[in-house]
C-alpha atoms as a PDB file:
ATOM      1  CA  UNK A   1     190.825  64.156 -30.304  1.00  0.00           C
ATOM      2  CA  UNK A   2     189.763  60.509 -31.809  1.00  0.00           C
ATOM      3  CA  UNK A   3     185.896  61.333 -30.901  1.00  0.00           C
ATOM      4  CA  UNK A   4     186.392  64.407 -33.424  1.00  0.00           C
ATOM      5  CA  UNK A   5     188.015  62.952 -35.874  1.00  0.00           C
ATOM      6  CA  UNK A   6     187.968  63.947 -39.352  1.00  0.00           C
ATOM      7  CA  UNK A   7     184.922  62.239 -40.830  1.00  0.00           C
ATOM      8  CA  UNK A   8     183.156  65.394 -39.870  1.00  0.00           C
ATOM      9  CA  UNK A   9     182.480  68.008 -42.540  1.00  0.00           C
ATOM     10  CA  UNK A  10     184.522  70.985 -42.600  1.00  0.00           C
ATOM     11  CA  UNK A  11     182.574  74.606 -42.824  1.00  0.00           C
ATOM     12  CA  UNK A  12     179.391  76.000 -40.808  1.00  0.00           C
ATOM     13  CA  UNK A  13     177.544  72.392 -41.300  1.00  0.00           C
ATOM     14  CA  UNK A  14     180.959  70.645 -39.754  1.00  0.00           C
ATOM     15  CA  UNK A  15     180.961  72.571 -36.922  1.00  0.00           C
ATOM     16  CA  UNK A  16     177.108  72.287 -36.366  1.00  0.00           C
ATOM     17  CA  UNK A  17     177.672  68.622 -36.554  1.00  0.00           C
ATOM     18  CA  UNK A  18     180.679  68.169 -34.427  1.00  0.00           C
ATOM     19  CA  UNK A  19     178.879  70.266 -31.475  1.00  0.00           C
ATOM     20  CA  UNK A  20     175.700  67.682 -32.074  1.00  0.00           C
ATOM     21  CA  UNK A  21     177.943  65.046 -31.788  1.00  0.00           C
ATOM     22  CA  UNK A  22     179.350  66.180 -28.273  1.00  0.00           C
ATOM     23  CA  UNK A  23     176.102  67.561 -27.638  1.00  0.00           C
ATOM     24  CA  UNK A  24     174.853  63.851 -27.762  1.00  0.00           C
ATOM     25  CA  UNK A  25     177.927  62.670 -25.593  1.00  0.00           C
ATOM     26  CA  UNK A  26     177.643  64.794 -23.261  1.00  0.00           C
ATOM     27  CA  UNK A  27     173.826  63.796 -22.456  1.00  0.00           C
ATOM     28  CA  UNK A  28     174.986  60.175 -22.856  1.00  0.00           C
ATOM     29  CA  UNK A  29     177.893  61.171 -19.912  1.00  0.00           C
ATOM     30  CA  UNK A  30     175.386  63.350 -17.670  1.00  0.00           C
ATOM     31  CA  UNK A  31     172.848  60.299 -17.629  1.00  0.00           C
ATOM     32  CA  UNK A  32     175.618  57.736 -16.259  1.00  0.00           C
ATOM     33  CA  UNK A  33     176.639  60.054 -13.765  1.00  0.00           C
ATOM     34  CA  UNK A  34     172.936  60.206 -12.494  1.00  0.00           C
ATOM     35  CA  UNK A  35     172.312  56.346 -13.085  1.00  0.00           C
ATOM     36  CA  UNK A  36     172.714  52.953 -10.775  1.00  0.00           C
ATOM     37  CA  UNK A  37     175.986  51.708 -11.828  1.00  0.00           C
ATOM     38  CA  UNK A  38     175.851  49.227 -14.512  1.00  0.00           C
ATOM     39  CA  UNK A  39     172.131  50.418 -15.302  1.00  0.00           C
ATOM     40  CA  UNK A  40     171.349  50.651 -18.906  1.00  0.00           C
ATOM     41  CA  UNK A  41     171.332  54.078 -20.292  1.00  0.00           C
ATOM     42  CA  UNK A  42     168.310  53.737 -23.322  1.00  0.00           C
ATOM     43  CA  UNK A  43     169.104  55.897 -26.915  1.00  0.00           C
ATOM     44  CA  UNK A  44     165.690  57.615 -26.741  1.00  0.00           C
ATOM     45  CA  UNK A  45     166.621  58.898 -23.126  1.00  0.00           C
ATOM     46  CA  UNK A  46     169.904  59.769 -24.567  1.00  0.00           C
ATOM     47  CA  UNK A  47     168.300  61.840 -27.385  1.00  0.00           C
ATOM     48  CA  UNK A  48     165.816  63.331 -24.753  1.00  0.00           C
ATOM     49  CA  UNK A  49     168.924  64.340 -22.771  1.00  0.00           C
ATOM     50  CA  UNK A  50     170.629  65.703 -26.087  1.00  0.00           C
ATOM     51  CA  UNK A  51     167.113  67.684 -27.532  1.00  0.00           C
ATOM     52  CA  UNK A  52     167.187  65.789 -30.232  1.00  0.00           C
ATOM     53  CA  UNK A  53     165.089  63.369 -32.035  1.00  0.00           C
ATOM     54  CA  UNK A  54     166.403  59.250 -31.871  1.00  0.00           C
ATOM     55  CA  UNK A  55     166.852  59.146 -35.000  1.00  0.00           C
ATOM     56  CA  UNK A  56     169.133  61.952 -35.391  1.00  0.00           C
ATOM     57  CA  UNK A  57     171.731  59.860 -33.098  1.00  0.00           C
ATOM     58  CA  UNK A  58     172.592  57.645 -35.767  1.00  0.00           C
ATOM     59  CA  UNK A  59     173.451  60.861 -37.941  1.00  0.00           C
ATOM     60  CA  UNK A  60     176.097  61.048 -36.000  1.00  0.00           C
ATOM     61  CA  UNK A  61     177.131  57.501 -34.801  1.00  0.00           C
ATOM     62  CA  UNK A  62     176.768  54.569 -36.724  1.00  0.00           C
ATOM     63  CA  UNK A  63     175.451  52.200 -33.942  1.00  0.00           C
ATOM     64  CA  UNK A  64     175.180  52.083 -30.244  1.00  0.00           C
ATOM     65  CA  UNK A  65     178.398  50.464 -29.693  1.00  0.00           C
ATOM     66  CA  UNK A  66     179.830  53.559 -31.994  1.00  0.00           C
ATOM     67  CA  UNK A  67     178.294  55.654 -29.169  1.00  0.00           C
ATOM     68  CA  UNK A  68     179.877  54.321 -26.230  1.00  0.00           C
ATOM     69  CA  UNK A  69     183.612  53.912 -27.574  1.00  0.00           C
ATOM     70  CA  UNK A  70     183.194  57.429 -28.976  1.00  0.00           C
ATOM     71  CA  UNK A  71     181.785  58.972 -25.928  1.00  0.00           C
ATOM     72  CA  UNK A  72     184.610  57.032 -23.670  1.00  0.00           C
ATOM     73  CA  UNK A  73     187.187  58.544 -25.677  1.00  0.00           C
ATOM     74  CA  UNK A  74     185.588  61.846 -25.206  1.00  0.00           C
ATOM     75  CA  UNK A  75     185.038  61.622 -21.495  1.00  0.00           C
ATOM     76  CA  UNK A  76     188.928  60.663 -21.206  1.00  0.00           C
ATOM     77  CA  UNK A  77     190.243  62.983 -23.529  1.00  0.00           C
ATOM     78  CA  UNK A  78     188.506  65.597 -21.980  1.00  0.00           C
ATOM     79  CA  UNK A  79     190.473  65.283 -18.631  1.00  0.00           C
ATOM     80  CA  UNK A  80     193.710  63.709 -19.645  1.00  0.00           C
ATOM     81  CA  UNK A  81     195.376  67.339 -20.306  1.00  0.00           C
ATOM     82  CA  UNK A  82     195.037  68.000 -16.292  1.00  0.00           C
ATOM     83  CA  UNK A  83     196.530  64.584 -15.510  1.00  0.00           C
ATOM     84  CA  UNK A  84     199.732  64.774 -17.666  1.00  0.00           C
ATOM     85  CA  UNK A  85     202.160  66.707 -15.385  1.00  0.00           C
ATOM     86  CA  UNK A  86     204.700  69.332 -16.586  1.00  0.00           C
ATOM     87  CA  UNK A  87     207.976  69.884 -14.835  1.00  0.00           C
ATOM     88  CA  UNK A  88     208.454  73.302 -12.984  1.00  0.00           C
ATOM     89  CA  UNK A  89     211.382  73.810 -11.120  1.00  0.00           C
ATOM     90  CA  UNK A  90     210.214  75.884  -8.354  1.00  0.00           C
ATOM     91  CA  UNK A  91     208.081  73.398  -7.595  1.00  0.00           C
ATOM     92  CA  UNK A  92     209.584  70.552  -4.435  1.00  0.00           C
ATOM     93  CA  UNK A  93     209.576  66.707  -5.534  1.00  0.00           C
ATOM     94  CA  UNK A  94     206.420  66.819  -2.798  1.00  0.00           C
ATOM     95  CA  UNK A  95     204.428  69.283  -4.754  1.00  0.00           C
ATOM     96  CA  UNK A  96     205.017  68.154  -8.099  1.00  0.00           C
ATOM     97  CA  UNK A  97     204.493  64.391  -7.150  1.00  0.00           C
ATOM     98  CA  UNK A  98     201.299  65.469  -5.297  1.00  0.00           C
ATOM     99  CA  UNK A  99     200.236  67.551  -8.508  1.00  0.00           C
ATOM    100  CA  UNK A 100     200.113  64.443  -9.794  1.00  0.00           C
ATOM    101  CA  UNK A 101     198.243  62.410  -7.993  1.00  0.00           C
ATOM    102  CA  UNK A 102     196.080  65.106  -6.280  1.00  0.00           C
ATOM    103  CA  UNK A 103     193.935  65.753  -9.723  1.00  0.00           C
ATOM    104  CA  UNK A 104     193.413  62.055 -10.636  1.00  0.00           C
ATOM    105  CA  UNK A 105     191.697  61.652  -7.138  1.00  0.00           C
ATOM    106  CA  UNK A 106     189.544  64.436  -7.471  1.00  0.00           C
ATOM    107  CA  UNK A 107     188.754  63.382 -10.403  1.00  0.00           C
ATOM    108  CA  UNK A 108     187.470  60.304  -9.621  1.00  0.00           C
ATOM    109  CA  UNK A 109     185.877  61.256  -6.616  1.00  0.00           C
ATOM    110  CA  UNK A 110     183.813  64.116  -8.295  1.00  0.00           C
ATOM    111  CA  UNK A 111     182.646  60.975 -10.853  1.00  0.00           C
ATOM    112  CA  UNK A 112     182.927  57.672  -9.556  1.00  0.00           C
ATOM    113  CA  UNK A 113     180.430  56.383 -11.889  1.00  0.00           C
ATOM    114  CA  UNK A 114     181.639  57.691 -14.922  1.00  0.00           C
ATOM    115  CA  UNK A 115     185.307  56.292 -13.828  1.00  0.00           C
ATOM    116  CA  UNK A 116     183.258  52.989 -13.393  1.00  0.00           C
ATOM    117  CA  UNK A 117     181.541  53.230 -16.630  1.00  0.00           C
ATOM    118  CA  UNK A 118     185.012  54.135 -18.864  1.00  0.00           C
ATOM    119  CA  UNK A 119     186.714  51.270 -17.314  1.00  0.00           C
ATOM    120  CA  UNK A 120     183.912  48.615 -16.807  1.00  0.00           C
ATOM    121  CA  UNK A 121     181.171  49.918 -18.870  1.00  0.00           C
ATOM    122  CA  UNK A 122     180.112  48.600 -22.457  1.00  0.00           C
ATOM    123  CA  UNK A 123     182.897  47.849 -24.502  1.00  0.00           C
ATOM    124  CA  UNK A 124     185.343  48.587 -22.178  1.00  0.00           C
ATOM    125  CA  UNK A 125     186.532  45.129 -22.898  1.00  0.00           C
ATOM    126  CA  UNK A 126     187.118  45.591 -26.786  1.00  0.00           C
ATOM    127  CA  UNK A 127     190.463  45.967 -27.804  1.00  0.00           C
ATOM    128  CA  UNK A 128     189.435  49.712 -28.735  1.00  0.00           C
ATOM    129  CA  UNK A 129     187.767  50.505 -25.245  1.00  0.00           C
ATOM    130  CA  UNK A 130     190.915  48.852 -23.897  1.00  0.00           C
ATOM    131  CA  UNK A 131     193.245  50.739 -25.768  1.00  0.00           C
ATOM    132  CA  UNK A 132     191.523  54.103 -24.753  1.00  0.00           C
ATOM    133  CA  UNK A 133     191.896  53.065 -20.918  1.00  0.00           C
ATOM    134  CA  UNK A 134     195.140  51.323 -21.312  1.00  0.00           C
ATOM    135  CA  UNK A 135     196.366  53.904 -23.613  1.00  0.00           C
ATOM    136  CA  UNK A 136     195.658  56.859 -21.146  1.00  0.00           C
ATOM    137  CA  UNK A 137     197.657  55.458 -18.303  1.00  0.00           C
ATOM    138  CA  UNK A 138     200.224  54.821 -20.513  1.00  0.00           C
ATOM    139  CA  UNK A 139     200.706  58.622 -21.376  1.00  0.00           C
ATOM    140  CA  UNK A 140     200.411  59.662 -17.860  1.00  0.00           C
ATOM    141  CA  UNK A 141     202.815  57.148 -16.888  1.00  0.00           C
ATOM    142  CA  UNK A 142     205.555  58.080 -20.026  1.00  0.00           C
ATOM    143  CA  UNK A 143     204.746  61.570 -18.715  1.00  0.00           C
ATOM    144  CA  UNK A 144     205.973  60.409 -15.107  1.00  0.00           C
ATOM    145  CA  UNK A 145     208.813  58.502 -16.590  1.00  0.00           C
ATOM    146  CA  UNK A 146     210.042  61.664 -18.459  1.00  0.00           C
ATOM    147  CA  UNK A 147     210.200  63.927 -15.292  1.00  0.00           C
ATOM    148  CA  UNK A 148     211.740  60.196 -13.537  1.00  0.00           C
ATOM    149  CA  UNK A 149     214.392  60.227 -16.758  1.00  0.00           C
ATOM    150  CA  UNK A 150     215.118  64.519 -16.536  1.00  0.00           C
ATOM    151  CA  UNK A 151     215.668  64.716 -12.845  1.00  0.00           C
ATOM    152  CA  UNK A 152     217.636  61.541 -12.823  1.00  0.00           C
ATOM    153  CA  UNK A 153     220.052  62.930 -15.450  1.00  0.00           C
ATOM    154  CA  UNK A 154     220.198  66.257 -13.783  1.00  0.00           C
ATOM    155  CA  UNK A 155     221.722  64.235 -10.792  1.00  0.00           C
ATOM    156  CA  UNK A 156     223.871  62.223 -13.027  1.00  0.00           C
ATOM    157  CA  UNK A 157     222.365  58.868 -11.736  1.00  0.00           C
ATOM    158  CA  UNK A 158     222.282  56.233 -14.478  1.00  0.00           C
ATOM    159  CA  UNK A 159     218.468  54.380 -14.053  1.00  0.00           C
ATOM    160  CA  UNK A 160     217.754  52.114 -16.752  1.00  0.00           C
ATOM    161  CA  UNK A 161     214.958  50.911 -15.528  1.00  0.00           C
ATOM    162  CA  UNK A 162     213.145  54.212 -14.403  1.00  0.00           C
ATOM    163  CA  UNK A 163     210.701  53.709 -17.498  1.00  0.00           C
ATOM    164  CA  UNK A 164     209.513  50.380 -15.559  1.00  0.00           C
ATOM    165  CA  UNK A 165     209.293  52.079 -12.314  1.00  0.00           C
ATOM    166  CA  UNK A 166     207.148  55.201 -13.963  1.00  0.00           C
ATOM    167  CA  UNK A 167     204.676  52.700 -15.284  1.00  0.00           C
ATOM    168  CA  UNK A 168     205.015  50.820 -11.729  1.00  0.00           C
ATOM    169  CA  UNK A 169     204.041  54.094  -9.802  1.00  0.00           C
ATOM    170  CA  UNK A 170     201.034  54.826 -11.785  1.00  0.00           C
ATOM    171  CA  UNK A 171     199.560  51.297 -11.402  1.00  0.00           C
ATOM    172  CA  UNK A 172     200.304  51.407  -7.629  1.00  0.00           C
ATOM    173  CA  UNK A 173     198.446  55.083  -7.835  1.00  0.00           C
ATOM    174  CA  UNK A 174     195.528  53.534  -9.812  1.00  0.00           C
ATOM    175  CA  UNK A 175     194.910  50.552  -7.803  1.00  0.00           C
ATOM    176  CA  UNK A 176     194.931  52.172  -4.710  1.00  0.00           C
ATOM    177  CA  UNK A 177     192.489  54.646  -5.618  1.00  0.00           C
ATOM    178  CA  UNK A 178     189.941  52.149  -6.936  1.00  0.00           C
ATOM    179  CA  UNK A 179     190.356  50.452  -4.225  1.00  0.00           C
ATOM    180  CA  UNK A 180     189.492  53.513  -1.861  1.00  0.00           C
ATOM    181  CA  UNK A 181     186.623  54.109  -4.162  1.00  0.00           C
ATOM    182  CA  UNK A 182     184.976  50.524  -3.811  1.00  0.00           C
ATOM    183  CA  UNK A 183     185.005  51.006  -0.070  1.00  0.00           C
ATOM    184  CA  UNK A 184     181.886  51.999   1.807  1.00  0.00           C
ATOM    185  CA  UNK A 185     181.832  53.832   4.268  1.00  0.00           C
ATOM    186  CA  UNK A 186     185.169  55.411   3.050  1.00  0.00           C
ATOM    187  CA  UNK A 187     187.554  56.147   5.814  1.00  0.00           C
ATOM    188  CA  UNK A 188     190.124  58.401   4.250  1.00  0.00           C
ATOM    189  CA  UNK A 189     189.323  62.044   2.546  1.00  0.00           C
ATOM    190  CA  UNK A 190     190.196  62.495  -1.033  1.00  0.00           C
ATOM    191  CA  UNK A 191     193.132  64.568   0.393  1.00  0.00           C
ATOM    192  CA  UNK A 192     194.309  61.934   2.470  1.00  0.00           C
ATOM    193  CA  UNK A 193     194.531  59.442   0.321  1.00  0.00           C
ATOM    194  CA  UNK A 194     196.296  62.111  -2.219  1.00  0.00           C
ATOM    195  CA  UNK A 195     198.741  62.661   1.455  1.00  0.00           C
ATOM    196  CA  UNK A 196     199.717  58.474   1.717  1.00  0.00           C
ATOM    197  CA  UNK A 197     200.280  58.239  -1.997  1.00  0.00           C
ATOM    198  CA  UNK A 198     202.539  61.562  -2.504  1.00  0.00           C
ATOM    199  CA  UNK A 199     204.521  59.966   0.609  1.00  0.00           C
ATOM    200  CA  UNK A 200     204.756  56.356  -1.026  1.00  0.00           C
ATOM    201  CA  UNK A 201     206.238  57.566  -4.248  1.00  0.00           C
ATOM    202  CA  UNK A 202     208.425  59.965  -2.073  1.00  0.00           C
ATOM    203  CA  UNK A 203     209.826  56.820  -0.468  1.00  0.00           C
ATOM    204  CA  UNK A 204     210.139  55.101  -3.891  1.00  0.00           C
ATOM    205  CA  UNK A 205     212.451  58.185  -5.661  1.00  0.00           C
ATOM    206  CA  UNK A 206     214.061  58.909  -2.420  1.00  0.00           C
ATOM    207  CA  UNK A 207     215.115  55.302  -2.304  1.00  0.00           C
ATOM    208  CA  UNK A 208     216.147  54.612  -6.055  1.00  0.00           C
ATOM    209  CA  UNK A 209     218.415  57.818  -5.397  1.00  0.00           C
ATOM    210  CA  UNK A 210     219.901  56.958  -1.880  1.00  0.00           C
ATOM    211  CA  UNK A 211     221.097  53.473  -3.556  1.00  0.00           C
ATOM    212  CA  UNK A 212     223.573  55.995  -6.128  1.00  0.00           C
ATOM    213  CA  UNK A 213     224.614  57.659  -3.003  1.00  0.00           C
ATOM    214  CA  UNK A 214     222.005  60.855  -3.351  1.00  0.00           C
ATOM    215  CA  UNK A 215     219.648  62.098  -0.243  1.00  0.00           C
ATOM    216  CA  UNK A 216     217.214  64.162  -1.273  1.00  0.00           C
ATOM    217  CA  UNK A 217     215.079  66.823   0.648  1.00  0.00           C
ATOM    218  CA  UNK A 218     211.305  66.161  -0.606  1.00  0.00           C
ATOM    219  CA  UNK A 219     210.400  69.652   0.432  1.00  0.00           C
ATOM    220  CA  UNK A 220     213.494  72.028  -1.214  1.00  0.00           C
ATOM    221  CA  UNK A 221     212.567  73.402  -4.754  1.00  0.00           C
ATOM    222  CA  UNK A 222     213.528  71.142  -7.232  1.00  0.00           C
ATOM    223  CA  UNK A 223     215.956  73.697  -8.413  1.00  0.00           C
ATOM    224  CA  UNK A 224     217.731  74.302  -4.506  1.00  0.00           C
ATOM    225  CA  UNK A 225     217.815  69.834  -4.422  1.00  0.00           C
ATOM    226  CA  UNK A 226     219.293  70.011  -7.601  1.00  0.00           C
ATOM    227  CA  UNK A 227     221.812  72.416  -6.958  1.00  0.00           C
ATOM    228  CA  UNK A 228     222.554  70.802  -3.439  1.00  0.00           C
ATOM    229  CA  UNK A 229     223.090  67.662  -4.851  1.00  0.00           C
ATOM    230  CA  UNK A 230     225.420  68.568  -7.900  1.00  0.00           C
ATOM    231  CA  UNK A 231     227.420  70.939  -5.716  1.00  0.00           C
ATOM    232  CA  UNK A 232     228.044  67.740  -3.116  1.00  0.00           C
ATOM    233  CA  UNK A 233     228.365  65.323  -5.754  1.00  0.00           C
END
């Protein structure tokens, strides 16, 4: 991870520092999930949060600013791994395309503010606090465009542009959910929402294959659909 990066100490006094260090991001995370959003989260509160003493912070961080890009990283990097989908072939297209999106909406359901905060919050505008944002879609969406590239060549369909509509499918994802977020009262459930978005990217593969002369069956086992369609092909 970037926010443990190797300017910690090795031995018993490394690992007592890195655990301050996340101890300190984690109060700084827990105190924007219980604040306005857009409120400003004070150091000493932080420190309070963290049983520490103010000072201490800057043991660890060099500056305030230090603190936030650190603690953004942290707060992505500890949920990326359940957002970057793996390929299982007893899985349907359905279920793996709603394993997928399903987590990302929980996720940002079960901390709205903290999703505010990484991608609005202080410094999120820096080249580094955009990278970190930027940079995490990305993966997800190379991640989609390597299950896009496998089960395209598995069907023998020749897709140069799949890359562009992996990274098209996750912004589509993305913007849809924020948008579901900044709407009060909300009128869909979380798994709703996770429902109309498994069925629009559906659509989208089902499309790109039916125009190389492949139907696909949403709900087979990828392995069945992929045996069905190389057997009629």
């Amino acid at each position: 991870m970037v926010s443990e990066s190797a300017d910690v100490p090795g031995g018993r006094w490394g690992d007592h520092n890195l655990e301050r260090r996340r101890a300190i991001m984690a109060a700084l995370i827990a105190l924007i999930e219980e604040s306005e959003p857009g409120a400003e989260i004070p150091l000493q509160l932080i420190a309070e949060r963290a049983g520490i003493r103010r000072s201490v912070v800057y043991r660890h961080f060099t500056d305030r600013k230090d603190l936030d890009a650190k603690t953004r990283e942290f707060a992505v990097e500890s949920n990326v791994d359940r957002l970057l989908p793996t390929l299982d072939l007893s899985d349907s297209l359905y279920d793996t395309v709603s394993g997928i999106v399903g987590p990302y909406v929980a996720l940002v359901e079960a901390h709205p503010r903290l999703h505010e905060w990484v991608e609005h919050g202080p410094g999120s505008h820096d080249p580094a606090g955009r990278a970190v944002v930027t940079g995490t879609k990305a993966a997800i969406a190379e991640r989609v465009s390597t299950l896009f590239s496998m089960s395209m060549a598995l069907l023998d369909i020749q897709e140069p542009g799949v890359e562009i509509a992996a990274f098209a499918v996750v912004s589509m994802a993305d913007g849809a959910i924020t948008r579901w977020m900044g709407t009060t009262p909300r009128e869909y459930p979380a798994a709703e929402v996770t429902r109309l978005l498994t069925d629009s990217i559906c659509y989208m593969i089902d499309g790109h294959a039916r125009a190389h002369g492949v139907e696909i069956d949403p709900h087979l086992p990828l392995r069945e659909l992929l045996d069905r369609t190389t057997t009629d092909a």
